[in-house]
Protein backbone atom coordinates (compact mmCIF):
# COMPACT_ATOMS: atom_id res chain seq x y z
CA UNK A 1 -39.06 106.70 -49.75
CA UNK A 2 -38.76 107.23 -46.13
CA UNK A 3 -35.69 109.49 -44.90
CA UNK A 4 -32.49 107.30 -45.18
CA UNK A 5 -29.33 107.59 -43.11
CA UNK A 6 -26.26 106.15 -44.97
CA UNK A 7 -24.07 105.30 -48.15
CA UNK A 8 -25.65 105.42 -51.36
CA UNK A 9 -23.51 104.40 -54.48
CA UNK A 10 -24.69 106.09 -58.30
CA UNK A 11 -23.61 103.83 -61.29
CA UNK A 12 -23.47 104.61 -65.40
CA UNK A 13 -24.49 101.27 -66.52
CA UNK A 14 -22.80 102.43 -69.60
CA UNK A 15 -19.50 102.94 -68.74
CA UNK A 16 -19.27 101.12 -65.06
CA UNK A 17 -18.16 104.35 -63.55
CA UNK A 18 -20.07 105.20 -60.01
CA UNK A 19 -20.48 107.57 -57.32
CA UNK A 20 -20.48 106.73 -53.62
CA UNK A 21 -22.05 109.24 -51.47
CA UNK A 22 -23.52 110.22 -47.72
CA UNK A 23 -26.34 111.38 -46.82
CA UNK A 24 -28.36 111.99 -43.80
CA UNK A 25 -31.43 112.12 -46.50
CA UNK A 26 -30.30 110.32 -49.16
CA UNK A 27 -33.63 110.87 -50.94
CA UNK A 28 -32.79 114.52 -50.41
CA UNK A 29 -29.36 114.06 -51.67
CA UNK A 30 -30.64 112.58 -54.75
CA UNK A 31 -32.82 114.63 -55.58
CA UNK A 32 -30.20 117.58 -55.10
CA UNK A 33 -27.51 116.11 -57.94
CA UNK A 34 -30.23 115.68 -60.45
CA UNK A 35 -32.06 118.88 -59.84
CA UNK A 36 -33.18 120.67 -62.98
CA UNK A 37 -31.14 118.93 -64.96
CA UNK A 38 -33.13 119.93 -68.24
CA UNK A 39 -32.73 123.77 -66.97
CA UNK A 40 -28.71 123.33 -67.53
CA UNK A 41 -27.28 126.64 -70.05
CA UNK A 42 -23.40 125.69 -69.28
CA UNK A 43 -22.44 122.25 -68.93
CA UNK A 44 -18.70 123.17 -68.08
CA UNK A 45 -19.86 124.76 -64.78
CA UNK A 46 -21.15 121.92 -63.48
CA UNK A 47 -19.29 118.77 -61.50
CA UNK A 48 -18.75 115.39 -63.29
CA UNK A 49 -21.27 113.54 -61.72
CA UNK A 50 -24.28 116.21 -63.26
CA UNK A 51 -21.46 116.44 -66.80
CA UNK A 52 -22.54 112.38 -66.60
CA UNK A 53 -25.85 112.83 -66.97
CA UNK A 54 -26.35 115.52 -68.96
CA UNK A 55 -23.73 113.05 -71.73
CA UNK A 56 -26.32 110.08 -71.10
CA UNK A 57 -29.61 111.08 -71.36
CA UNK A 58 -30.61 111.42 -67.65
CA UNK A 59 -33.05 114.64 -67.42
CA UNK A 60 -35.77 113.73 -64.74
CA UNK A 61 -34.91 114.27 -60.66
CA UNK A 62 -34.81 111.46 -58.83
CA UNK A 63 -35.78 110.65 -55.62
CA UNK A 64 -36.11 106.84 -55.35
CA UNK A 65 -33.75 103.71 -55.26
CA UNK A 66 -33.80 102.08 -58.90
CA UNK A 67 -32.63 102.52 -62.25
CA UNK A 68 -33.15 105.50 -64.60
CA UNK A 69 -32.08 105.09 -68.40
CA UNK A 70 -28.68 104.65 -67.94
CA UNK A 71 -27.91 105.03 -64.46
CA UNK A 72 -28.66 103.28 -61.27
CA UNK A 73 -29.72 104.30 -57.76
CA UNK A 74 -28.80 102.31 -54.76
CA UNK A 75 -28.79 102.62 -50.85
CA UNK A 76 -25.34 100.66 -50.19
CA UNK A 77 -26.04 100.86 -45.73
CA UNK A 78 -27.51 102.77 -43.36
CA UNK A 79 -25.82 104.22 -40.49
CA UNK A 80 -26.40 107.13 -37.84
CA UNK A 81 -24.97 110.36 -38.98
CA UNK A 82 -21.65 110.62 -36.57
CA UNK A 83 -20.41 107.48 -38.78
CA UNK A 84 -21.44 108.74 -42.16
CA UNK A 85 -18.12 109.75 -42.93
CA UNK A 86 -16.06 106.82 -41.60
CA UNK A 87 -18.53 104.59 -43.46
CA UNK A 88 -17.88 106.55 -46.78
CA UNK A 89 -14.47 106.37 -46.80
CA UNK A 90 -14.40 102.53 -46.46
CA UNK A 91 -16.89 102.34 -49.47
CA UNK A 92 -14.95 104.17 -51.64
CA UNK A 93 -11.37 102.26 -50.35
CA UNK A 94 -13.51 99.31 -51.26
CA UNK A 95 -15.06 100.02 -54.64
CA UNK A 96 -12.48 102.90 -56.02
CA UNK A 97 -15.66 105.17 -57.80
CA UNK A 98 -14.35 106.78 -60.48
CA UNK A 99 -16.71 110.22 -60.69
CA UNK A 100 -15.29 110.62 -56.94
CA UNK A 101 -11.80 110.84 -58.09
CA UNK A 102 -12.83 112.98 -60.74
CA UNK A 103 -13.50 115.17 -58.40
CA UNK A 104 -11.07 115.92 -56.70
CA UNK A 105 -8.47 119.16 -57.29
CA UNK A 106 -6.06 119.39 -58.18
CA UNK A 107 -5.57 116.07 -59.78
CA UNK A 108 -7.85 113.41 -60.72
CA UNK A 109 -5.67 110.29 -59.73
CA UNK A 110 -6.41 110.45 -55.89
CA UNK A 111 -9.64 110.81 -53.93
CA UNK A 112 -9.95 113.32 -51.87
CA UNK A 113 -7.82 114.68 -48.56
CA UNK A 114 -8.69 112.58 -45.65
CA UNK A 115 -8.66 114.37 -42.36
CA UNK A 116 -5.63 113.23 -39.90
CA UNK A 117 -7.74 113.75 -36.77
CA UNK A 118 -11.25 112.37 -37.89
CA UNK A 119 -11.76 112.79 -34.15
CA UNK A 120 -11.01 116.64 -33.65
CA UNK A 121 -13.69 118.45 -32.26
CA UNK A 122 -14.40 121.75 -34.42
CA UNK A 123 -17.04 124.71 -34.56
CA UNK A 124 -17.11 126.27 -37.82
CA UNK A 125 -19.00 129.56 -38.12
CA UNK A 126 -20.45 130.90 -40.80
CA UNK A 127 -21.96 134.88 -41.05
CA UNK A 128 -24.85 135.17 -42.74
CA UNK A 129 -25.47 139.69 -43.00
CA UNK A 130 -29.14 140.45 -43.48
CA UNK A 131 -28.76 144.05 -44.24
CA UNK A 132 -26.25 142.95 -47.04
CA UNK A 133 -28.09 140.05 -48.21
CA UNK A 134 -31.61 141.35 -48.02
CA UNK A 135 -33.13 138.27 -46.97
CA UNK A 136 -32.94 135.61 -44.16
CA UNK A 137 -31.35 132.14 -44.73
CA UNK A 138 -33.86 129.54 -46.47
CA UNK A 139 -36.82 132.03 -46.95
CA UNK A 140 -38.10 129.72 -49.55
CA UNK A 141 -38.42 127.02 -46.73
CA UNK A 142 -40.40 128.85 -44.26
CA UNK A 143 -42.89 130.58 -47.19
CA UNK A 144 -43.39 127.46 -48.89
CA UNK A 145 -42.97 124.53 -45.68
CA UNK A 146 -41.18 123.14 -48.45
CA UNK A 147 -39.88 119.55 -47.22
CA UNK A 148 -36.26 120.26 -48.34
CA UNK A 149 -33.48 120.21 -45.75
CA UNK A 150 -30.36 120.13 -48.05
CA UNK A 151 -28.42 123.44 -48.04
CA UNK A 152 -25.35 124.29 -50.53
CA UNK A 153 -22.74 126.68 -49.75
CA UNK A 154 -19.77 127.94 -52.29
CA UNK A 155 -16.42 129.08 -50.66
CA UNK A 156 -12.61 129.79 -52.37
CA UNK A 157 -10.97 128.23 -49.17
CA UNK A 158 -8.82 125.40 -49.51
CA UNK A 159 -10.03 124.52 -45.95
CA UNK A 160 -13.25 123.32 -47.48
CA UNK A 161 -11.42 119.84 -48.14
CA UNK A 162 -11.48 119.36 -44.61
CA UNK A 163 -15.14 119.86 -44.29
CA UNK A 164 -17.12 116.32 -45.24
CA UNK A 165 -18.88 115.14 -42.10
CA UNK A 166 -18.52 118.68 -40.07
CA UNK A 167 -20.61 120.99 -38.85
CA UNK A 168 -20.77 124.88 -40.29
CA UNK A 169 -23.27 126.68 -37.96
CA UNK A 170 -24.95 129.90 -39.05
CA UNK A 171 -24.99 133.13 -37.23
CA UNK A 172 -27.57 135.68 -38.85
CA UNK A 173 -27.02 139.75 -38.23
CA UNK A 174 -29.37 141.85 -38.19
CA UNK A 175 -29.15 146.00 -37.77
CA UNK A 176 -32.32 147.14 -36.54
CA UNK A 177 -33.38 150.63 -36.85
CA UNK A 178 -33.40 152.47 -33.54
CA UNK A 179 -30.82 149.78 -32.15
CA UNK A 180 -27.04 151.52 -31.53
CA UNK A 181 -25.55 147.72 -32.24
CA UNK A 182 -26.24 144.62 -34.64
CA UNK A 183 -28.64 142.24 -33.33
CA UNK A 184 -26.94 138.42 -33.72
CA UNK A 185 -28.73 135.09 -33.75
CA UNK A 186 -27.32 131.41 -34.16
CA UNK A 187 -29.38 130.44 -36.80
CA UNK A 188 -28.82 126.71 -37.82
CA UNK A 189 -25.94 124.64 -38.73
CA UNK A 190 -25.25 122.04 -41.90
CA UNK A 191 -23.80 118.92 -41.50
CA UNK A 192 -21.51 118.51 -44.45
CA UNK A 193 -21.96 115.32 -46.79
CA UNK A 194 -20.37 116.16 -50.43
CA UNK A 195 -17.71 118.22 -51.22
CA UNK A 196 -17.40 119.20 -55.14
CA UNK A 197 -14.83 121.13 -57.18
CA UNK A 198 -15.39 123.21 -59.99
CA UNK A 199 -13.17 126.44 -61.63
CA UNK A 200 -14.63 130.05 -62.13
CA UNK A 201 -13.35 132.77 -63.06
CA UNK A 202 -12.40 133.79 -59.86
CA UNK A 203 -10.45 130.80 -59.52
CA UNK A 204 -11.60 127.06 -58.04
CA UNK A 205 -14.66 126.78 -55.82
CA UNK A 206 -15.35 124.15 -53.86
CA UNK A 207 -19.53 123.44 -53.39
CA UNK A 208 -20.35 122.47 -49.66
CA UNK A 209 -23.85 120.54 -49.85
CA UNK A 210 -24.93 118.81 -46.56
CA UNK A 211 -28.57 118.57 -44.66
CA UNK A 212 -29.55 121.72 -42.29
CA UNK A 213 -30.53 121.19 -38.97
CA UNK A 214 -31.96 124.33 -37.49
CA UNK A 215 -32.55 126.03 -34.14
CA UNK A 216 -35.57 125.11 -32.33
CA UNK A 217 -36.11 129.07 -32.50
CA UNK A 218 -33.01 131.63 -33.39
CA UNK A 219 -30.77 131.88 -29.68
CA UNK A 220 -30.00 135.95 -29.17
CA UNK A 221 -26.53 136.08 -28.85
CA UNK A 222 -25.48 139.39 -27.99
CA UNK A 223 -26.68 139.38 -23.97
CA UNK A 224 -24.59 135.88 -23.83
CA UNK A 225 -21.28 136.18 -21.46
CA UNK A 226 -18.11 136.25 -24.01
CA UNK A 227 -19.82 137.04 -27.04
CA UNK A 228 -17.99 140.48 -27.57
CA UNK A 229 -14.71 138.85 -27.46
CA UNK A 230 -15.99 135.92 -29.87
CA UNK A 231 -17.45 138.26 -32.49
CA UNK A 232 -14.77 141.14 -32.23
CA UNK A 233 -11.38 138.92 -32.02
CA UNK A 234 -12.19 135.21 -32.58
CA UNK A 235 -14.60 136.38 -35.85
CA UNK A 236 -12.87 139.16 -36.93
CA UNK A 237 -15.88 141.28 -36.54
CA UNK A 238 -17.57 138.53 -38.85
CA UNK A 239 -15.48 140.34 -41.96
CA UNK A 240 -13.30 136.74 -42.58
CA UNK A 241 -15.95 134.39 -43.89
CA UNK A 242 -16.10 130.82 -42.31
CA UNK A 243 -13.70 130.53 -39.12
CA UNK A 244 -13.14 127.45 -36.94
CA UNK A 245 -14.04 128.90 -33.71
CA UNK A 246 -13.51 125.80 -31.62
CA UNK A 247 -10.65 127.27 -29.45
CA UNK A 248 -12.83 130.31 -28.10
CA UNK A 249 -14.77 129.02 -25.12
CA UNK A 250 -18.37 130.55 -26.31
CA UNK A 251 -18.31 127.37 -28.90
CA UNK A 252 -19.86 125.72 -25.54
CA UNK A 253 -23.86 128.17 -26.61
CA UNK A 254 -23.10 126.63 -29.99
CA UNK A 255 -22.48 123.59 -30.01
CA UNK A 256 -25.39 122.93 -27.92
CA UNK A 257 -26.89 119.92 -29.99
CA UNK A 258 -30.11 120.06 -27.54
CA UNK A 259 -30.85 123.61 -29.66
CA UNK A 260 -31.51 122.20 -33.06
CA UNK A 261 -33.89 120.31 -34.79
CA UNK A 262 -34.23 118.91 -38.99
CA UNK A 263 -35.54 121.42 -40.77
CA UNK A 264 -37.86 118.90 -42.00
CA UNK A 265 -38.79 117.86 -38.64
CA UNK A 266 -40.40 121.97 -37.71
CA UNK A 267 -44.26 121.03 -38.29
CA UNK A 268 -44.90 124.94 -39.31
CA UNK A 269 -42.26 126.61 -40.82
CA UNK A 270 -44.19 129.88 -41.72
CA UNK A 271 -45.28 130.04 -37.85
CA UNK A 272 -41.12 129.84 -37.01
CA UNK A 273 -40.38 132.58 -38.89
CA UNK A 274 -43.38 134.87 -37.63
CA UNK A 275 -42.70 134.50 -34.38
CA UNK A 276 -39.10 135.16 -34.57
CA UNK A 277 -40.03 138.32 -36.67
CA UNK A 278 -42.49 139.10 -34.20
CA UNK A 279 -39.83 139.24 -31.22
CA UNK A 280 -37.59 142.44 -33.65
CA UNK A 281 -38.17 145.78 -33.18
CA UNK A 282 -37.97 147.32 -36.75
CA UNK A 283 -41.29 146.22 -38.60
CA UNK A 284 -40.23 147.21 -41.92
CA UNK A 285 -37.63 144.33 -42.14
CA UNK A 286 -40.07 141.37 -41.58
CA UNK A 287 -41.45 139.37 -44.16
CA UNK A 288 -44.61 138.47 -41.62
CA UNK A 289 -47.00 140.11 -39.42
CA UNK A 290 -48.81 137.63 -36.81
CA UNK A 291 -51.89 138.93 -34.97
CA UNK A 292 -53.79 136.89 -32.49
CA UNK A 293 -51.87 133.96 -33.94
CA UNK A 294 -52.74 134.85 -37.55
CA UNK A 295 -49.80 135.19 -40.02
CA UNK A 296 -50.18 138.33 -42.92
CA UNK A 297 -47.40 138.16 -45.68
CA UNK A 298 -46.18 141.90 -44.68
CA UNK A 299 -45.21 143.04 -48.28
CA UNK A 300 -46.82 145.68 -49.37
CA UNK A 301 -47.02 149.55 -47.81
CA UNK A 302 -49.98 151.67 -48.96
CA UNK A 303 -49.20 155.09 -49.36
CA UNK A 304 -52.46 157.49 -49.82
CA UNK A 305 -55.67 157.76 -47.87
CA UNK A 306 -57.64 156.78 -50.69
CA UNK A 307 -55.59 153.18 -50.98
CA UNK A 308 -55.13 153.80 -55.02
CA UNK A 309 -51.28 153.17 -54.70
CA UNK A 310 -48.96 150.64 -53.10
CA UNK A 311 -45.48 150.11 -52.38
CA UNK A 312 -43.84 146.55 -52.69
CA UNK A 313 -41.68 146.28 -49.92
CA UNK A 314 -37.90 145.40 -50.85
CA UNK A 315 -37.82 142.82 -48.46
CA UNK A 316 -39.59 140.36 -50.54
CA UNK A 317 -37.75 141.00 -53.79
CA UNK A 318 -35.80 138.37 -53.56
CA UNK A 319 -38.94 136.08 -53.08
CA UNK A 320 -40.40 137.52 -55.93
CA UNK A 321 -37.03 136.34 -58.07
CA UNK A 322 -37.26 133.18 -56.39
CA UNK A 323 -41.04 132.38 -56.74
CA UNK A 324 -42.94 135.17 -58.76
CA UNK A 325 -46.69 133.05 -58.61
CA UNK A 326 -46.53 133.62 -54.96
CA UNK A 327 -46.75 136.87 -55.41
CA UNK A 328 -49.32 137.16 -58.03
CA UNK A 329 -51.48 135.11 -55.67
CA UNK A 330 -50.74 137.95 -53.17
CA UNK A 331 -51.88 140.44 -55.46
CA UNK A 332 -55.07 139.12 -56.00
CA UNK A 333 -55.76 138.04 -52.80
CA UNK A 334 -55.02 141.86 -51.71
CA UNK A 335 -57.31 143.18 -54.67
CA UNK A 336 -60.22 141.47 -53.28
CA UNK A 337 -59.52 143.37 -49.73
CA UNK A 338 -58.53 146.85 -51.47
CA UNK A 339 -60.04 146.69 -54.73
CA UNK A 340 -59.44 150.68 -55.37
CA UNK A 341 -55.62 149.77 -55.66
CA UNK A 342 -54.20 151.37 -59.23
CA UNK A 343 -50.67 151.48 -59.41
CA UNK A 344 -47.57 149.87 -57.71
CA UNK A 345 -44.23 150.70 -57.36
CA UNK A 346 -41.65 148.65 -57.34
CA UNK A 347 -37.71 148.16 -56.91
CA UNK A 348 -36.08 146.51 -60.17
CA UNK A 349 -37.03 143.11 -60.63
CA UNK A 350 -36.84 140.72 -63.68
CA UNK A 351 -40.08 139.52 -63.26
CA UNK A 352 -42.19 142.74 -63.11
CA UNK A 353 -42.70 142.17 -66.78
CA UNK A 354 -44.96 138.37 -66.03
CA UNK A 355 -46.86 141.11 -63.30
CA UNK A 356 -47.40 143.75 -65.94
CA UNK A 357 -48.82 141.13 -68.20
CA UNK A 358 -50.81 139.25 -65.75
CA UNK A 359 -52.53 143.03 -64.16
CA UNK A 360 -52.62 144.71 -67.47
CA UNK A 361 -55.00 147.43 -65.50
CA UNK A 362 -52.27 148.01 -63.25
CA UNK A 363 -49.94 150.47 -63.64
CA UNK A 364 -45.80 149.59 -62.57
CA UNK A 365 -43.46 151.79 -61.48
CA UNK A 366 -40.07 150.22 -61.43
CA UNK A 367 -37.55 152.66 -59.73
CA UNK A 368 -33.79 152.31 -60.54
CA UNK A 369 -30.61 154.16 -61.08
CA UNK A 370 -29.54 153.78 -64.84
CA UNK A 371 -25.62 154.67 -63.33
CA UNK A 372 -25.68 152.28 -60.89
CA UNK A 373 -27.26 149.52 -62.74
CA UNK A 374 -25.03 146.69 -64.16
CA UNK A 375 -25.92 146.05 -68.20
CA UNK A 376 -26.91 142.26 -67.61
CA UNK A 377 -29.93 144.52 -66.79
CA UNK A 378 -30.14 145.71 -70.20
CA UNK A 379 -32.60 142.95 -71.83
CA UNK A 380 -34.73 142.98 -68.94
CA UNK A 381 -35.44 146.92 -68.91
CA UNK A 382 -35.60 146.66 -72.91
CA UNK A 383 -38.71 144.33 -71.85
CA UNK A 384 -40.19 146.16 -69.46
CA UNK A 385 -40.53 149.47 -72.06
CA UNK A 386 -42.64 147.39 -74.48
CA UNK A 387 -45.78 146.84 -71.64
CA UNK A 388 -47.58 150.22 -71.80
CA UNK A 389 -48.40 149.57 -67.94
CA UNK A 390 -44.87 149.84 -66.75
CA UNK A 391 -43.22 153.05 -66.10
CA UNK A 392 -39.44 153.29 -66.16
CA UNK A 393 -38.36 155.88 -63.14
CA UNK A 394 -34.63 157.60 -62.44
CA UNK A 395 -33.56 157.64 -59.39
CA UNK A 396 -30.17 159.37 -61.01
């Protein structure tokens, strides 16, 4: 199916309820709400739409117009993306969808808030902390050149109701060792098409999903006239969350449409993120290495002159989590280059146990700190202790 701009309505055929939706992708889109829906533990955490079709039978992801078992798939009009919104709303005053009124907070007889001004100009910002997170947004993406340009984000703020059909725009941080100040970026920004409610036990969260657009390469912020003011005072330092920024005159560097392209429309992914990483300073953040336009995955150090043991870099745990055959491919490839490698230490990761089992002649160290480690840990370090290749070490 070739990338759709518009309205797309979702139908139980066995109870006549529906869904009406936008979507700059509405492939995408679909494909999002009936994503691993087979994979699903707790039913109650998820929005009534997914509830739906967990009750009747739908388990496959769809990505095309049509019907599946009991529910139907259809593109109701396409439209450019500034009139998604408007277009929405008159769909649902039209046809009254019952899963959108279910969700809706706090009560499910009314559809939810319309914006007053549909016209109001706004620049949401979003912080995105690299040194916190330990990883950059959308690794997955760029490792992959996955053709996936939806993007979720999960806030408390009641101000997320006012979100469908605006922009949040991410800023990246990044502390560099060597550099007396955080290095800041403007990253990408997510056009927001479906707003969802759900409670946790922190209290209700509302789930953002929308398609990314991202910057034709990351814009350095810091050197850019009245960014001190915008991060210190109109940010907060970046310690609020998600601000509207729109009344601080910087908005003007980013809300520069001309600066962005769909994710899905950057040809080589992996080659945007290497030579972004190329342009920082401190080596051992980077996830790449690009030489005489050749990219190296840049996640392993090897620490003796005889190249018997390794270090996997902490910058790629989360990839690891994420996609642990990736790294396995890694492995070997690297054992064909350094076949004297022995051992390998690593931080703790839940998958260490598949790399034990997959390199039995390898041996694991996993280093941790038993006092600092939280006990949903538990199972997974009662795994690792029953492969005689892994090594359990203190750090306490």
């Amino acid at each position: 199916m070739k990338s759709i701009c518009g309205i797309y309505k979702i139908t139980n055929l066995v109870n006549g309820k529906s869904y009406i939706g936008q979507s700059i992708n509405i492939s995408n889109r679909w494909k999002q709400h009936t994503q691993s829906l087979d994979k699903i533990k707790n039913i109650d955490e998820e929005n009534p739409l997914r509830r739906a079709f967990c009750k009747y039978g739908l388990t496959q992801q769809i990505s095309q117009p049509g019907t599946y078992g009991n529910f139907k798939f259809e593109v109701l009009l396409e439209c450019d993306r500034e009139s998604l919104t408007e277009n929405e709303y008159a769909k649902i005053d039209e046809l009254q969808p019952e899963y959108n009124r279910m969700m809706c907070p706090p009560s499910p007889d009314r559809m939810w808030p319309r914006k007053e001004n549909s016209s109001e100009k706004c620049c949401y910002v979003q912080y995105h902390n690299f040194n916190a997170l330990n990883h950059l947004p959308g690794e997955d993406t760029f490792f992959y050149n996955i053709n996936e340009d939806s993007y979720s984000l999960v806030s408390q703020k009641r101000d997320c109701l006012k979100l469908k059909g605006q922009k949040i725009y991410l800023i990246v941080g990044i502390k560099q060792q060597g550099h007396k100040k955080k290095d800041f970026f403007l990253w990408e920004y997510t056009q927001i098409e479906e707003i969802t409610f759900t409670k946790s036990m922190h209290g209700p969260d509302y789930s953002l999903k929308g398609t990314r657009f991202i910057c034709k390469e990351p814009i350095y912020l810091n050197d850019l006239s009245g960014f001190d003011y915008f991060a210190k005072h109109t940010m907060g330092s970046f310690a609020y969350g998600m601000q509207n920024a729109i009344n601080d005159p910087f908005c003007k560097y980013i809300l520069n449409e001309s600066n962005f392209i769909q994710i899905n429309d950057v040809a080589n992914k992996l080659n945007w993120l290497a030579n972004f990483e190329n342009q920082l300073t401190d080596k051992d953040l980077c996830l790449t290495k690009k030489t005489n336009d050749i990219i190296d995955f840049d996640w392993y150090w090897i620490w003796d002159k005889d190249q018997t043991s390794m270090f996997f870099k902490d910058q790629y745990n989360n990839i690891f989590t994420w996609n642990p055959s990736f790294i396995l491919k890694q492995f070997e490839i690297l054992r064909k280059k350094i076949p004297s490698i022995q051992e390998i230490l690593f931080h703790l990761n839940e998958n260490i146990s598949l790399f034990a089992k997959t390199f039995p002649d390898i041996r694991c160290f996993v280093i941790y700190s038993p006092k600092h480690t939280h006990e949903s840990w538990n199972d997974v370090i009662k795994e690792f202790k029953k492969h005689k290749n892994i090594e359990l070490r203190s750090l306490d």
